[in-house]
Protein backbone atom coordinates (compact mmCIF):
# COMPACT_ATOMS: atom_id res chain seq x y z
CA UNK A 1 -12.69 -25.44 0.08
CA UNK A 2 -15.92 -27.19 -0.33
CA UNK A 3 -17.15 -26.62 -3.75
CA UNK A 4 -21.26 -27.57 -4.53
CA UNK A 5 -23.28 -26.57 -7.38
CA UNK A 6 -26.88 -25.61 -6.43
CA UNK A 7 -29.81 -24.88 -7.89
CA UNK A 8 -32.36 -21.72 -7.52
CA UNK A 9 -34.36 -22.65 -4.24
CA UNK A 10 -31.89 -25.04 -2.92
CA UNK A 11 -29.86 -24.82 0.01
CA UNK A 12 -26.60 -25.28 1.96
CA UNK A 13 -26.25 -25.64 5.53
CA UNK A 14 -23.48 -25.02 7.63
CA UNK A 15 -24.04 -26.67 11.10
CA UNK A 16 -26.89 -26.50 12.61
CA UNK A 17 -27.41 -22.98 12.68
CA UNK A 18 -26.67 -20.85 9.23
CA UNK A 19 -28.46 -21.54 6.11
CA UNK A 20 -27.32 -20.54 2.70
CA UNK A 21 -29.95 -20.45 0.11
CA UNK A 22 -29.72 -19.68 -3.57
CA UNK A 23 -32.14 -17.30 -4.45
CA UNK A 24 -31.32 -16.16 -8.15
CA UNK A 25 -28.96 -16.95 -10.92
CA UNK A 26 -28.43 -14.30 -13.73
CA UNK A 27 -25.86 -15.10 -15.99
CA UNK A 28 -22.49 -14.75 -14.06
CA UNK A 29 -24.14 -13.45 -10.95
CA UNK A 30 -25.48 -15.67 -8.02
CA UNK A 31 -28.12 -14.07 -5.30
CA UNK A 32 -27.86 -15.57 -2.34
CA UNK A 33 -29.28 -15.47 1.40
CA UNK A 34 -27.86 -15.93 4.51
CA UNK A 35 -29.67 -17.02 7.69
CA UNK A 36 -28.04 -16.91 10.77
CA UNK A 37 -27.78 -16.33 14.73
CA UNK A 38 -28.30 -12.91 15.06
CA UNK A 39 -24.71 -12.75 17.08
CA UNK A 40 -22.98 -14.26 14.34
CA UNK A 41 -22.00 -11.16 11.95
CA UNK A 42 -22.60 -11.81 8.32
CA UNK A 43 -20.61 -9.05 5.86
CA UNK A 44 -19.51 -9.28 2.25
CA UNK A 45 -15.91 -9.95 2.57
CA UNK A 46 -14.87 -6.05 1.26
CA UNK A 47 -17.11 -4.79 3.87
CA UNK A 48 -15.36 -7.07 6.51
CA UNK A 49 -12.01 -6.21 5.81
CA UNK A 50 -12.93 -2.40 5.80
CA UNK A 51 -14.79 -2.88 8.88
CA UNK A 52 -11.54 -5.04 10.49
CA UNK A 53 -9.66 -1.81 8.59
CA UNK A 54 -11.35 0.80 10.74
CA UNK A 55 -11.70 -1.10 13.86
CA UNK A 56 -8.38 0.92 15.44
CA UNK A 57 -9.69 4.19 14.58
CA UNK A 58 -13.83 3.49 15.64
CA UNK A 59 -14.36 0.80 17.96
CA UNK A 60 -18.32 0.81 17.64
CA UNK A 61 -17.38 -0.97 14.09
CA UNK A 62 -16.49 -3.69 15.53
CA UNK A 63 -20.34 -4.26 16.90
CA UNK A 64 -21.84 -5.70 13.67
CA UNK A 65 -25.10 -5.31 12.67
CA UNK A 66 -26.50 -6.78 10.14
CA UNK A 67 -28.23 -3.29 8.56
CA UNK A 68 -24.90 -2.05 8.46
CA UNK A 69 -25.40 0.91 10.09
CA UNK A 70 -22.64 2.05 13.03
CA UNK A 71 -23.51 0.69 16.36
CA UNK A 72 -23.09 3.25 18.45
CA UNK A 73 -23.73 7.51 16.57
């Protein structure tokens, strides 16, 4: 694991195409923003591992979108 300390505004890149910026540190709590590819899903990891969770049950969850709303109704 790569461990950096950053500063508000700064950034981290990972290849050529995602972007990590840190957008707001209050007290214990870190904001940040991800850019990416727009086929390259981006979750929280809790929301992942429900989504990899439910992915026997509901296929569609397995189409990520980055609003987080089901891909198919």
């Amino acid at each position: 694991m790569l461990v950096l300390s950053r500063k508000v505004g700064e950034k981290i890149r990972i290849g050529d195409d995602i972007v990590i910026t840190i957008t707001a540190i209050a007290g214990e709590r870190v904001r940040i923003g991800v850019t990416g590819p727009m086929h390259i899903p981006i979750h929280r990891e809790e929301v992942y591992h429900r989504i990899q969770g439910e992915a026997v049950d509901e296929p569609c969850l397995t189409d990520s979108v980055r609003n987080s709303a089901p891909a198919c109704s």
